[in-house]
PDBML (XML) file of the C-alpha atoms, coordinates in Angstrom:
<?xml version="1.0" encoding="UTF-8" ?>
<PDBx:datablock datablockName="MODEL"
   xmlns:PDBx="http://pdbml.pdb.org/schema/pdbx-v50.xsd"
   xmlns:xsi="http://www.w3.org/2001/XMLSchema-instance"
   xsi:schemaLocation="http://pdbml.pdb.org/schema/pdbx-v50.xsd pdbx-v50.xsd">
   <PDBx:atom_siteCategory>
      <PDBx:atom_site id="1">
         <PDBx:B_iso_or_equiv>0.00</PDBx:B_iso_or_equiv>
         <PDBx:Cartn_x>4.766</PDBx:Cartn_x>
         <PDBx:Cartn_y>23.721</PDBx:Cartn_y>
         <PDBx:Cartn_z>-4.008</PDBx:Cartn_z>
         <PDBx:auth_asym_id>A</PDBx:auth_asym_id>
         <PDBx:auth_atom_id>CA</PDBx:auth_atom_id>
         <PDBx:auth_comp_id>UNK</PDBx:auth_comp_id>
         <PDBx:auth_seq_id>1</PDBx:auth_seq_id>
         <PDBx:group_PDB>ATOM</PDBx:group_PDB>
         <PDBx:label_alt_id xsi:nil="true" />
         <PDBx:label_asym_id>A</PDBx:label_asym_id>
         <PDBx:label_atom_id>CA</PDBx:label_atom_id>
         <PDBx:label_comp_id>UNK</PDBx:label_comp_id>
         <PDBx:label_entity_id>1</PDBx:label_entity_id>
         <PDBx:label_seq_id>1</PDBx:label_seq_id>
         <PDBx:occupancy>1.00</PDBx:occupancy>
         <PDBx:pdbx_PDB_model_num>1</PDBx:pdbx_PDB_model_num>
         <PDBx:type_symbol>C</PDBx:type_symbol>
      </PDBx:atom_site>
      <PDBx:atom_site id="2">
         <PDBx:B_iso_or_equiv>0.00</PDBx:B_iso_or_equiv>
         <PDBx:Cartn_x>3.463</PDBx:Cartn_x>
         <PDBx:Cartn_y>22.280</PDBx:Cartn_y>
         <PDBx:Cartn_z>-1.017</PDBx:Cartn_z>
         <PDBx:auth_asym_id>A</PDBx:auth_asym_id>
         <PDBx:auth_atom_id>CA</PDBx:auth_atom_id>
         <PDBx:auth_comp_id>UNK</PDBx:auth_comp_id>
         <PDBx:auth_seq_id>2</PDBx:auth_seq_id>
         <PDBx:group_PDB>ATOM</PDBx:group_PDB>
         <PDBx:label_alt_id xsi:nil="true" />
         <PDBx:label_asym_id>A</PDBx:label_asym_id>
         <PDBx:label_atom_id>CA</PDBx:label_atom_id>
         <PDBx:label_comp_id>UNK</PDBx:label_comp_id>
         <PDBx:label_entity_id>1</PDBx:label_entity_id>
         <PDBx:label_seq_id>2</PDBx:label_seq_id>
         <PDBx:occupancy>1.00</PDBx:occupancy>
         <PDBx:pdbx_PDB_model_num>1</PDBx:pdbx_PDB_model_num>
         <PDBx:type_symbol>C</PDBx:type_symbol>
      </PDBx:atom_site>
      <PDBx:atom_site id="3">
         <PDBx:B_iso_or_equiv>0.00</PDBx:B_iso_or_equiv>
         <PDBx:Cartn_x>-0.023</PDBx:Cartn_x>
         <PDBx:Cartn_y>22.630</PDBx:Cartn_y>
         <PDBx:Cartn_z>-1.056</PDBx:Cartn_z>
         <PDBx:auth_asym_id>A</PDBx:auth_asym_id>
         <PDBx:auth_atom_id>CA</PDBx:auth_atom_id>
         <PDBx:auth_comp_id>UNK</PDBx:auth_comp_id>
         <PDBx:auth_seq_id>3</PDBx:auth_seq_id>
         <PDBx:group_PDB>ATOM</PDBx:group_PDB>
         <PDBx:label_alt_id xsi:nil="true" />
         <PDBx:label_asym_id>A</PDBx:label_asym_id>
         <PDBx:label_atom_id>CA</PDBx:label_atom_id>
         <PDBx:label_comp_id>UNK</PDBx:label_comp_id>
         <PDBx:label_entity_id>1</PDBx:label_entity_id>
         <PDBx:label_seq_id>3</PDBx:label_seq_id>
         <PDBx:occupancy>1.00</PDBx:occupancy>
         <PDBx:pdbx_PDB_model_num>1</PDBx:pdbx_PDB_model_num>
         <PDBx:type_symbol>C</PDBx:type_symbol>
      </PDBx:atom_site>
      <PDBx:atom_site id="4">
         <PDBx:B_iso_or_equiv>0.00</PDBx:B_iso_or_equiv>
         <PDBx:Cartn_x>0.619</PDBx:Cartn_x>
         <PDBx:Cartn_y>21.295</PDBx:Cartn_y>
         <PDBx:Cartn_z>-5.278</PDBx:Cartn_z>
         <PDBx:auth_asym_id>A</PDBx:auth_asym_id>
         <PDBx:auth_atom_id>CA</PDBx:auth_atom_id>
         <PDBx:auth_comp_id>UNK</PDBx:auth_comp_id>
         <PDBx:auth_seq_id>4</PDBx:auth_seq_id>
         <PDBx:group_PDB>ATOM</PDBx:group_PDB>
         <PDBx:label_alt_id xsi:nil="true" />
         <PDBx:label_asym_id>A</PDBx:label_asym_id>
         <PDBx:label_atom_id>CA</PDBx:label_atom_id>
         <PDBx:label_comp_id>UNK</PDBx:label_comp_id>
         <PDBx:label_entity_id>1</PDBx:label_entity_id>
         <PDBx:label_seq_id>4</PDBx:label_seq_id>
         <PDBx:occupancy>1.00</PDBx:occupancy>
         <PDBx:pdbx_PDB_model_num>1</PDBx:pdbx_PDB_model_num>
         <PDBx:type_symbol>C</PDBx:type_symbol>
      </PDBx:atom_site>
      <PDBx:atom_site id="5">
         <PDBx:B_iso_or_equiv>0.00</PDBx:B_iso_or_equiv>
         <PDBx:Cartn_x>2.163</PDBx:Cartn_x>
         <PDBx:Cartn_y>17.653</PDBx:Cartn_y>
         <PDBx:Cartn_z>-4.073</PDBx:Cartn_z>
         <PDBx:auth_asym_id>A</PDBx:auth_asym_id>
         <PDBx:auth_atom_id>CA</PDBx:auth_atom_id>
         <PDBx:auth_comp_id>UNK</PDBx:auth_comp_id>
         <PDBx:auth_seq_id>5</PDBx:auth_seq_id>
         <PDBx:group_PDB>ATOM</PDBx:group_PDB>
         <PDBx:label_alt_id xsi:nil="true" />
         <PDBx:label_asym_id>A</PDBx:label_asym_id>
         <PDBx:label_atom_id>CA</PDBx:label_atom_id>
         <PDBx:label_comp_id>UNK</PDBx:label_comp_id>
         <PDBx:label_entity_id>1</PDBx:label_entity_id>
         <PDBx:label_seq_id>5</PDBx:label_seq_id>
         <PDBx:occupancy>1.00</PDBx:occupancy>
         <PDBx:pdbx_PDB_model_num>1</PDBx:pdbx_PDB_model_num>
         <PDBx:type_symbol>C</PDBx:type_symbol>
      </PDBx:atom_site>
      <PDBx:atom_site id="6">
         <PDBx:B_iso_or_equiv>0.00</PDBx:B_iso_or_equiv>
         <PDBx:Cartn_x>0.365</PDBx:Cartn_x>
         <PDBx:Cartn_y>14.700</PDBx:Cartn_y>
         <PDBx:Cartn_z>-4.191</PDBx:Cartn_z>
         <PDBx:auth_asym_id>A</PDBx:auth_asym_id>
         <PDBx:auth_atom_id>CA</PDBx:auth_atom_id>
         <PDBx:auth_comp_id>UNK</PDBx:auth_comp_id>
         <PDBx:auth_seq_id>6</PDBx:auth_seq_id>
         <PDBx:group_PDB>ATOM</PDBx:group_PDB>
         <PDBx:label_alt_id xsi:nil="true" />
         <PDBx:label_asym_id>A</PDBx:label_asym_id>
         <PDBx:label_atom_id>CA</PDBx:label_atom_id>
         <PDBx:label_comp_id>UNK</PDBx:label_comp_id>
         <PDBx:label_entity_id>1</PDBx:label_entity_id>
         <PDBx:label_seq_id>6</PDBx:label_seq_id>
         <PDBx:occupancy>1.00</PDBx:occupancy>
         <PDBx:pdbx_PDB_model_num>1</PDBx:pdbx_PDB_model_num>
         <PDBx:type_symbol>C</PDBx:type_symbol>
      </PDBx:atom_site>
      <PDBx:atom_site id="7">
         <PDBx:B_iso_or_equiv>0.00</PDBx:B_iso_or_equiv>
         <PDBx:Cartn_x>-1.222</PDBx:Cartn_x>
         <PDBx:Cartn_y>12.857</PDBx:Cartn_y>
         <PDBx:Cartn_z>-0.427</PDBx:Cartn_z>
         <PDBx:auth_asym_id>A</PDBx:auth_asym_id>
         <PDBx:auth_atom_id>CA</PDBx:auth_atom_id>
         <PDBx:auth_comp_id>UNK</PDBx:auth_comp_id>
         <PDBx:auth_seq_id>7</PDBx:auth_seq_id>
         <PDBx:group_PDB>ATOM</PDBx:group_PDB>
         <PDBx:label_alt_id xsi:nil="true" />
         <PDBx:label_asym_id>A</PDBx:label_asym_id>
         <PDBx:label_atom_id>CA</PDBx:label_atom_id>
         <PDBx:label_comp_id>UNK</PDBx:label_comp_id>
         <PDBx:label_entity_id>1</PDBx:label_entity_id>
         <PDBx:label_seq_id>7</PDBx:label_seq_id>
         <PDBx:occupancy>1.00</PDBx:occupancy>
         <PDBx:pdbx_PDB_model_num>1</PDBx:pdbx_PDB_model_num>
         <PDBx:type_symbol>C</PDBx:type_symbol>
      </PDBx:atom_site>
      <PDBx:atom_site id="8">
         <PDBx:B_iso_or_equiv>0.00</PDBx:B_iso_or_equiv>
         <PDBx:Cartn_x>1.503</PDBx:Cartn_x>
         <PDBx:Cartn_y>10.617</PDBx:Cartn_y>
         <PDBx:Cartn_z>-1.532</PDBx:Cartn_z>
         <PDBx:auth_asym_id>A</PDBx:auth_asym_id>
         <PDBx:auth_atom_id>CA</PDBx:auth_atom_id>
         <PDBx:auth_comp_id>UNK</PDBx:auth_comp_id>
         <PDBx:auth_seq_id>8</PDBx:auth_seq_id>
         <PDBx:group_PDB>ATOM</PDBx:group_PDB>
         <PDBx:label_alt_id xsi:nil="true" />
         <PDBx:label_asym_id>A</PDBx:label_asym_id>
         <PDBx:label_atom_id>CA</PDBx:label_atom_id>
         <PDBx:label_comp_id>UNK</PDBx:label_comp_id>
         <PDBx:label_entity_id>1</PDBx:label_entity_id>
         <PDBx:label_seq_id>8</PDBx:label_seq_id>
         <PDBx:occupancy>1.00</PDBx:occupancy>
         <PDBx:pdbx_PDB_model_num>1</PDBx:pdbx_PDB_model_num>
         <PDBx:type_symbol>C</PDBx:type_symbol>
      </PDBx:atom_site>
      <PDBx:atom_site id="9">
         <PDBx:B_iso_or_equiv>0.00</PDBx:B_iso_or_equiv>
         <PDBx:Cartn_x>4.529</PDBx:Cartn_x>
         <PDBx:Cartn_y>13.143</PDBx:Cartn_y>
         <PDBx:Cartn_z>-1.584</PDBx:Cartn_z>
         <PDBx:auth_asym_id>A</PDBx:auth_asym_id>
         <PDBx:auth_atom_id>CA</PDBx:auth_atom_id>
         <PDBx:auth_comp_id>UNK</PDBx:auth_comp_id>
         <PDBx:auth_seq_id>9</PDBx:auth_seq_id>
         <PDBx:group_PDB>ATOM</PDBx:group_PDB>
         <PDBx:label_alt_id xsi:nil="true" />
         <PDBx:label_asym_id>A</PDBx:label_asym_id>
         <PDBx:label_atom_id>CA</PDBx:label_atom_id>
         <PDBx:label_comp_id>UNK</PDBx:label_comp_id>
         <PDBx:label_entity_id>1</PDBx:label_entity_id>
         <PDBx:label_seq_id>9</PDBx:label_seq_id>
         <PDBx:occupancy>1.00</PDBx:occupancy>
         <PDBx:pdbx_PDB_model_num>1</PDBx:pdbx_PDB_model_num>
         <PDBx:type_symbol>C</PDBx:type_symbol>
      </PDBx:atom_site>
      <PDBx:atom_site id="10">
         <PDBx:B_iso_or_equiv>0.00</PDBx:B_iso_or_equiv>
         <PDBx:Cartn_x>2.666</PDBx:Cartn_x>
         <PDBx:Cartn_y>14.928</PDBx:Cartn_y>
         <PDBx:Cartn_z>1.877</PDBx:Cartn_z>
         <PDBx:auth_asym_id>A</PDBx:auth_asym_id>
         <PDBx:auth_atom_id>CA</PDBx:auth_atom_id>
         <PDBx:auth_comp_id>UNK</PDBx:auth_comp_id>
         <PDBx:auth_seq_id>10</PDBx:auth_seq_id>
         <PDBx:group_PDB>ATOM</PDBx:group_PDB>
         <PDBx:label_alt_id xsi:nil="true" />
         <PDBx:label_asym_id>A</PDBx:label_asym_id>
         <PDBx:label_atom_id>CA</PDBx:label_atom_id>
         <PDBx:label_comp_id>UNK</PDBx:label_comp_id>
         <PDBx:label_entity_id>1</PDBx:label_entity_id>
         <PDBx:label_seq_id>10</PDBx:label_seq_id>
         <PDBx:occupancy>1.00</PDBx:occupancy>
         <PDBx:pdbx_PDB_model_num>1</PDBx:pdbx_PDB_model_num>
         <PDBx:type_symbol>C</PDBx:type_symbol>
      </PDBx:atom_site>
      <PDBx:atom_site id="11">
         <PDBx:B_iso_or_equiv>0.00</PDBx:B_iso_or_equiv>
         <PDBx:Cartn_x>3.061</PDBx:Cartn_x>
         <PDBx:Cartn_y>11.033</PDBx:Cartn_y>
         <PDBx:Cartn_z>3.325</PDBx:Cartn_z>
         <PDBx:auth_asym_id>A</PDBx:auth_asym_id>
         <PDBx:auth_atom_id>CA</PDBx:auth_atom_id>
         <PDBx:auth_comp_id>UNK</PDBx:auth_comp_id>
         <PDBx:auth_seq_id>11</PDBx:auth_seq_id>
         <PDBx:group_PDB>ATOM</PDBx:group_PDB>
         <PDBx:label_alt_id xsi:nil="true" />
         <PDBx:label_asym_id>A</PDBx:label_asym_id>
         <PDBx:label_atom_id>CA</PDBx:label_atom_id>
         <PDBx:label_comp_id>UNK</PDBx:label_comp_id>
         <PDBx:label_entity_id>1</PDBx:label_entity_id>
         <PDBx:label_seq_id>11</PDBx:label_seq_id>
         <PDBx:occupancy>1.00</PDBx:occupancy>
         <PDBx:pdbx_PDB_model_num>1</PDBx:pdbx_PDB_model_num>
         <PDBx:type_symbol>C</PDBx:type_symbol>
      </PDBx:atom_site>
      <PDBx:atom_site id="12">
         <PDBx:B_iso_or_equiv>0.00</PDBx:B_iso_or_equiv>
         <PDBx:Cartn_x>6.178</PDBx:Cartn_x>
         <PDBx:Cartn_y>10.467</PDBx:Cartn_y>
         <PDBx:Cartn_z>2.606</PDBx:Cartn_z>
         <PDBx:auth_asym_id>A</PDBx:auth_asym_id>
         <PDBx:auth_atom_id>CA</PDBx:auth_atom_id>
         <PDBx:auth_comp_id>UNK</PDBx:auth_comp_id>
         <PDBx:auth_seq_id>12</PDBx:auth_seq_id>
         <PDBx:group_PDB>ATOM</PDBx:group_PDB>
         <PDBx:label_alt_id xsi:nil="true" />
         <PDBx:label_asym_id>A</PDBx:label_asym_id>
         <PDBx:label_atom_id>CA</PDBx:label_atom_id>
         <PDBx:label_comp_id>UNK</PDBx:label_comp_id>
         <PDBx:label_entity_id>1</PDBx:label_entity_id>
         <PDBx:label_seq_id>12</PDBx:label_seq_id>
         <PDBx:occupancy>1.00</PDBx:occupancy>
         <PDBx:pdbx_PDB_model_num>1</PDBx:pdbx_PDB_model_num>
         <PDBx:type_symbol>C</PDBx:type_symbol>
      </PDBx:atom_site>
      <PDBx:atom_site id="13">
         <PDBx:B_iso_or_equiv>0.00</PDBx:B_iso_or_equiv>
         <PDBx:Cartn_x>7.476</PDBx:Cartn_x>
         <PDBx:Cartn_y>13.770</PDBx:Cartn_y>
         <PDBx:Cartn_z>4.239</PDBx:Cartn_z>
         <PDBx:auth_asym_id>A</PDBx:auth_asym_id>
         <PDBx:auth_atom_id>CA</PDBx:auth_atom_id>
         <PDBx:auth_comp_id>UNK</PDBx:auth_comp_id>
         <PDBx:auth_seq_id>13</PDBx:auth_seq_id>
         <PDBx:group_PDB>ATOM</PDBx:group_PDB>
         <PDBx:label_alt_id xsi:nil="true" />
         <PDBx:label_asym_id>A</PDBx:label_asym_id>
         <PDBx:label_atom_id>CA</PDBx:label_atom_id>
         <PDBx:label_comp_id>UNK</PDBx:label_comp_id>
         <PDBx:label_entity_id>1</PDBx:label_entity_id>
         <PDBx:label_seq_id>13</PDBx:label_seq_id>
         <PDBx:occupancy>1.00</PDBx:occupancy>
         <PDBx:pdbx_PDB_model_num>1</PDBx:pdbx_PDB_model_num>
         <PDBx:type_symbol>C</PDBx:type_symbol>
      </PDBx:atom_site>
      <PDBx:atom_site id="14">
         <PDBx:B_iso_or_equiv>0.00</PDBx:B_iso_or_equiv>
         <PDBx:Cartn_x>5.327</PDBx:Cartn_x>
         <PDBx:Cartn_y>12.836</PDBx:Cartn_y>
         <PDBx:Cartn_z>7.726</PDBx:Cartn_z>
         <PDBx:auth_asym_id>A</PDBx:auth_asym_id>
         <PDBx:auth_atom_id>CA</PDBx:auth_atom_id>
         <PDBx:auth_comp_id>UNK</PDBx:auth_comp_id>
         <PDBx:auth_seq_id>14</PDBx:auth_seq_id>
         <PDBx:group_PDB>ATOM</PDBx:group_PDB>
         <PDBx:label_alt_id xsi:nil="true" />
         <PDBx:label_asym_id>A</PDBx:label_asym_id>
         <PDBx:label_atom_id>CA</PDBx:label_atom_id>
         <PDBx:label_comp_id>UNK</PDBx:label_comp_id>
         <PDBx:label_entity_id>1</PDBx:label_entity_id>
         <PDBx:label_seq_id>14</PDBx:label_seq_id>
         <PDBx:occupancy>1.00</PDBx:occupancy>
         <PDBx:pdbx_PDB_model_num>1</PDBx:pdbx_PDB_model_num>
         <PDBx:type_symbol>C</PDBx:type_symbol>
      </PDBx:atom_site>
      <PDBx:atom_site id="15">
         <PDBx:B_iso_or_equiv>0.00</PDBx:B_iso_or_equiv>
         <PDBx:Cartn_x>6.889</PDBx:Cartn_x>
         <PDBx:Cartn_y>9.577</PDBx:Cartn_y>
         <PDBx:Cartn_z>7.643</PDBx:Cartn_z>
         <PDBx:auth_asym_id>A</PDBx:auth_asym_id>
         <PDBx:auth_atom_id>CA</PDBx:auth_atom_id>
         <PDBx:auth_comp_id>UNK</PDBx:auth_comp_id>
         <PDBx:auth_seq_id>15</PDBx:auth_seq_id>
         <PDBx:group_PDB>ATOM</PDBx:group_PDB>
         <PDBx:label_alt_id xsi:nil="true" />
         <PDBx:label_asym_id>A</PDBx:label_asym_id>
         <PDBx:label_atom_id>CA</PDBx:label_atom_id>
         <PDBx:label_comp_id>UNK</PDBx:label_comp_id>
         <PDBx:label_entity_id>1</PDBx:label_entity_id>
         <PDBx:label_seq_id>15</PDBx:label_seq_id>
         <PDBx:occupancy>1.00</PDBx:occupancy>
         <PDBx:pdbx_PDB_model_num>1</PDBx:pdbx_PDB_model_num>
         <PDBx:type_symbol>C</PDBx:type_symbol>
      </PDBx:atom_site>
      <PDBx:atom_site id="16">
         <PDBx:B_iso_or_equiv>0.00</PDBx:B_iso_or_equiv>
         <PDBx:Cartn_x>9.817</PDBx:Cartn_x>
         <PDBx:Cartn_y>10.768</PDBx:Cartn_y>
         <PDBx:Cartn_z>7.699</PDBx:Cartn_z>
         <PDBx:auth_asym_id>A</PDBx:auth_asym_id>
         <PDBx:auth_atom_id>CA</PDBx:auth_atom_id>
         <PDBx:auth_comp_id>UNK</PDBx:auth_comp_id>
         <PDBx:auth_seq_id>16</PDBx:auth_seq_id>
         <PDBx:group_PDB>ATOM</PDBx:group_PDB>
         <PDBx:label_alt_id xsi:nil="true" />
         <PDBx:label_asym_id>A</PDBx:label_asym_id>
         <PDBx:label_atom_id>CA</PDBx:label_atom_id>
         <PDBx:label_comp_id>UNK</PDBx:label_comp_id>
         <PDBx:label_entity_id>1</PDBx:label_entity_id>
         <PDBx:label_seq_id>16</PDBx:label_seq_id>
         <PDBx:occupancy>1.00</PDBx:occupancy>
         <PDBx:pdbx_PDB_model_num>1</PDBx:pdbx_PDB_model_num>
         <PDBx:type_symbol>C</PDBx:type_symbol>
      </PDBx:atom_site>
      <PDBx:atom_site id="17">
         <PDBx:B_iso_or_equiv>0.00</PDBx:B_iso_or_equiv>
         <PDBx:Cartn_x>9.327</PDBx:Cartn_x>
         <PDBx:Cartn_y>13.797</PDBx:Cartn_y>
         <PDBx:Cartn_z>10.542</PDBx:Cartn_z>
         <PDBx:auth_asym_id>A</PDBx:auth_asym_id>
         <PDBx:auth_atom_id>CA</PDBx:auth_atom_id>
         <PDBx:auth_comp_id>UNK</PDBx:auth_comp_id>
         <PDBx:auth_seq_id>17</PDBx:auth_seq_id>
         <PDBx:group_PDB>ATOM</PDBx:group_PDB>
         <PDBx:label_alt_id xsi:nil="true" />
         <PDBx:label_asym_id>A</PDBx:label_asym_id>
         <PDBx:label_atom_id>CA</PDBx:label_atom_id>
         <PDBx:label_comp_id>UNK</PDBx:label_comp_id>
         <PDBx:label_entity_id>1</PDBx:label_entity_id>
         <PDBx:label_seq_id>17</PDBx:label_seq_id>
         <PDBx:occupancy>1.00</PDBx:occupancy>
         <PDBx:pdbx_PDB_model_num>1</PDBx:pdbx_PDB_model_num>
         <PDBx:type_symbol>C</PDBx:type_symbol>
      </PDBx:atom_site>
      <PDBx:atom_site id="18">
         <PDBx:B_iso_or_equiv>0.00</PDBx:B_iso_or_equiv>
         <PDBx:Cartn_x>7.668</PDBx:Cartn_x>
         <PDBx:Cartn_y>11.042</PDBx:Cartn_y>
         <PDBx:Cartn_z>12.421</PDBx:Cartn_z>
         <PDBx:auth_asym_id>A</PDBx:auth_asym_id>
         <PDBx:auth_atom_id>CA</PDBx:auth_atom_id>
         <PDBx:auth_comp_id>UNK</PDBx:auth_comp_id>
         <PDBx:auth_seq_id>18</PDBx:auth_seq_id>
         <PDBx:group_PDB>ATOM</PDBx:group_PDB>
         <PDBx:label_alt_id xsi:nil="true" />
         <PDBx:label_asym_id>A</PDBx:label_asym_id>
         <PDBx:label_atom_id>CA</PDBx:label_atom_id>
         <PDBx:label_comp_id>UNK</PDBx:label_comp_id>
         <PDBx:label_entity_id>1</PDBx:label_entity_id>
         <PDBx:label_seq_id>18</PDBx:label_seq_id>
         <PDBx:occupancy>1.00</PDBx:occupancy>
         <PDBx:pdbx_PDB_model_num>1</PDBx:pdbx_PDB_model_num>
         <PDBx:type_symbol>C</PDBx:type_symbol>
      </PDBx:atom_site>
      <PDBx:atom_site id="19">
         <PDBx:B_iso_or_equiv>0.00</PDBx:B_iso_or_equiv>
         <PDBx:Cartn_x>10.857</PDBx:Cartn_x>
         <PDBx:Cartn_y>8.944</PDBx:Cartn_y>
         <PDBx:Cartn_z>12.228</PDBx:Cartn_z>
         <PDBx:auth_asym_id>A</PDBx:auth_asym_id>
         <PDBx:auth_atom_id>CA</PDBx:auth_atom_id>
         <PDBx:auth_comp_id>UNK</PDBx:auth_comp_id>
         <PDBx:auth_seq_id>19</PDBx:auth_seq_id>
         <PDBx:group_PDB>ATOM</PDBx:group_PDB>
         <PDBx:label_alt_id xsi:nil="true" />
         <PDBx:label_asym_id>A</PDBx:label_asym_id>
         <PDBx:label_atom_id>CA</PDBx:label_atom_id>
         <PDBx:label_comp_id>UNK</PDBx:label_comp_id>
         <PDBx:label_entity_id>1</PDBx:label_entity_id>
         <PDBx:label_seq_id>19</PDBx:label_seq_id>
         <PDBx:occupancy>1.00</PDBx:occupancy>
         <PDBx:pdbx_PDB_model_num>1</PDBx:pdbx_PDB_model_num>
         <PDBx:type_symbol>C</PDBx:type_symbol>
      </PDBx:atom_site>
      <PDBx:atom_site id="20">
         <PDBx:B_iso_or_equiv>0.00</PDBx:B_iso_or_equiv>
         <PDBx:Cartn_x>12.873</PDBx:Cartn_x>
         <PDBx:Cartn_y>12.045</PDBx:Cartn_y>
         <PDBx:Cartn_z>13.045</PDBx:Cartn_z>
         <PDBx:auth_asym_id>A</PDBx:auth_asym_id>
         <PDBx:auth_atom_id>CA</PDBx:auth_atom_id>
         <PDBx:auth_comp_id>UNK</PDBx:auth_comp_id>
         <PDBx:auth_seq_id>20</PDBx:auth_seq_id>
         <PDBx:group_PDB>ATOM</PDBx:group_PDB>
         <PDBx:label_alt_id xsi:nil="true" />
         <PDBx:label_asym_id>A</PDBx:label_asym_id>
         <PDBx:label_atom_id>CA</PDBx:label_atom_id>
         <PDBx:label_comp_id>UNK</PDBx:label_comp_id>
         <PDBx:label_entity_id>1</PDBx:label_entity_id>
         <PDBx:label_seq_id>20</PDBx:label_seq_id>
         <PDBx:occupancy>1.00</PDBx:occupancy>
         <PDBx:pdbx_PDB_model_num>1</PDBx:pdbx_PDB_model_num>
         <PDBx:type_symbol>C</PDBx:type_symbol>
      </PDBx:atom_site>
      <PDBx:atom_site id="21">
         <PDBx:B_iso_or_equiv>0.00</PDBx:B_iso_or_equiv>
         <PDBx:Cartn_x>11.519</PDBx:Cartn_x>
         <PDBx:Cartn_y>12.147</PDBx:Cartn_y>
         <PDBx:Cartn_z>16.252</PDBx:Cartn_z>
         <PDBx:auth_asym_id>A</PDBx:auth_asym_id>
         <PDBx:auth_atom_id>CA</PDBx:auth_atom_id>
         <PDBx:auth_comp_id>UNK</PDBx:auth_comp_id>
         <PDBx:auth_seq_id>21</PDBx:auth_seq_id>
         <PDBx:group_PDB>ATOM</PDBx:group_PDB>
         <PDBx:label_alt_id xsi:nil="true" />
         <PDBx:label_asym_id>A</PDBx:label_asym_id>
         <PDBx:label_atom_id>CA</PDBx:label_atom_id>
         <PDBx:label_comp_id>UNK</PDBx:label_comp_id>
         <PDBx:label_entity_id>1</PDBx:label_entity_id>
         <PDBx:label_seq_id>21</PDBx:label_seq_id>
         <PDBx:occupancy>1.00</PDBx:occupancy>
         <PDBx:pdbx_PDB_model_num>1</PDBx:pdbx_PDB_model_num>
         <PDBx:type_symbol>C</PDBx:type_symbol>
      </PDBx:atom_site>
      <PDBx:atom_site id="22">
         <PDBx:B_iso_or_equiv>0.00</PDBx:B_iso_or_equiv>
         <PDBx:Cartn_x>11.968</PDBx:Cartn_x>
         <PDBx:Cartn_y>8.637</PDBx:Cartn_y>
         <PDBx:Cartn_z>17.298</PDBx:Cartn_z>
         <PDBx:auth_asym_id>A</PDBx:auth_asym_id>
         <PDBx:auth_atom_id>CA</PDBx:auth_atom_id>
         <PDBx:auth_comp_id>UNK</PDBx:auth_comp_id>
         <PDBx:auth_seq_id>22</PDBx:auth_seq_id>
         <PDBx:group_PDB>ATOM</PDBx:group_PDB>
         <PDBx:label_alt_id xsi:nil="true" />
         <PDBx:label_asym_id>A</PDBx:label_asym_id>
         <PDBx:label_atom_id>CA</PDBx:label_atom_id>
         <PDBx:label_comp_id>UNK</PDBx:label_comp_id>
         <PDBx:label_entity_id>1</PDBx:label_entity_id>
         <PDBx:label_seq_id>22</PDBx:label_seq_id>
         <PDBx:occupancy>1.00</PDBx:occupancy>
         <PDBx:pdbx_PDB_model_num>1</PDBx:pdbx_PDB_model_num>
         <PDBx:type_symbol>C</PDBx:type_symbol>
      </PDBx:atom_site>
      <PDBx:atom_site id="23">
         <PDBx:B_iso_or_equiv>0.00</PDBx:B_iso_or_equiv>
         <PDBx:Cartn_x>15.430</PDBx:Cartn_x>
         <PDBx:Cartn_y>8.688</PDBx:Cartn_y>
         <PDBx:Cartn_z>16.751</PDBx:Cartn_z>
         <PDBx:auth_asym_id>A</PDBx:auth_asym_id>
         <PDBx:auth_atom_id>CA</PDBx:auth_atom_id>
         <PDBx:auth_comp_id>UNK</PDBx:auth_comp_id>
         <PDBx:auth_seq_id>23</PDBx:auth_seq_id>
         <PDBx:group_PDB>ATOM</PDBx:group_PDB>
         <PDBx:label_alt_id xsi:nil="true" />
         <PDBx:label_asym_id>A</PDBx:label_asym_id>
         <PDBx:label_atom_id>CA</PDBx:label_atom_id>
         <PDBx:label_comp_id>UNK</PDBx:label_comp_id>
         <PDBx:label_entity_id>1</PDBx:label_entity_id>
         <PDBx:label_seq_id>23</PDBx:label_seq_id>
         <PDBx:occupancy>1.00</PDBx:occupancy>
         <PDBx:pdbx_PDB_model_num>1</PDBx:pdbx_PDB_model_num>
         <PDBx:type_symbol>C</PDBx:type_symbol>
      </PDBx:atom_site>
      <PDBx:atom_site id="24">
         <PDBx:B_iso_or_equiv>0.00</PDBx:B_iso_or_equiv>
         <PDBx:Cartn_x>15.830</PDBx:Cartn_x>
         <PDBx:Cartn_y>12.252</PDBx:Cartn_y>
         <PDBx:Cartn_z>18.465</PDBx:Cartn_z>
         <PDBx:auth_asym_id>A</PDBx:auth_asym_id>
         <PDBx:auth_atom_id>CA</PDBx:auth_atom_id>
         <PDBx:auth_comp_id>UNK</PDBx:auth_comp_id>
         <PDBx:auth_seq_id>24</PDBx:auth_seq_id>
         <PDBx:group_PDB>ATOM</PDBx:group_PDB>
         <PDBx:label_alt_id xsi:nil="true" />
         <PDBx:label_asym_id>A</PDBx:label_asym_id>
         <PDBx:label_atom_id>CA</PDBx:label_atom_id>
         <PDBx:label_comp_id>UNK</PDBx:label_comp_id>
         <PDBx:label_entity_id>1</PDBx:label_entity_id>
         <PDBx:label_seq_id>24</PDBx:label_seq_id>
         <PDBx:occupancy>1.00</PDBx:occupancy>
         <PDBx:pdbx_PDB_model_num>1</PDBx:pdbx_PDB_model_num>
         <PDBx:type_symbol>C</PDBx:type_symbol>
      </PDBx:atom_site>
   </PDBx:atom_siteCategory>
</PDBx:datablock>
């Protein structure tokens, strides 16, 4: 299912781990 999503889905999920971090 991953390897099937879009560059657009993939960026959305390391935007968020990325923002995960910051916080944490």
């Amino acid at each position: 299912a991953f390897f099937a999503s879009s560059i657009g889905e993939r960026e959305t999920l390391g935007t968020a781990a990325r923002s995960y971090y910051e916080a944490n």
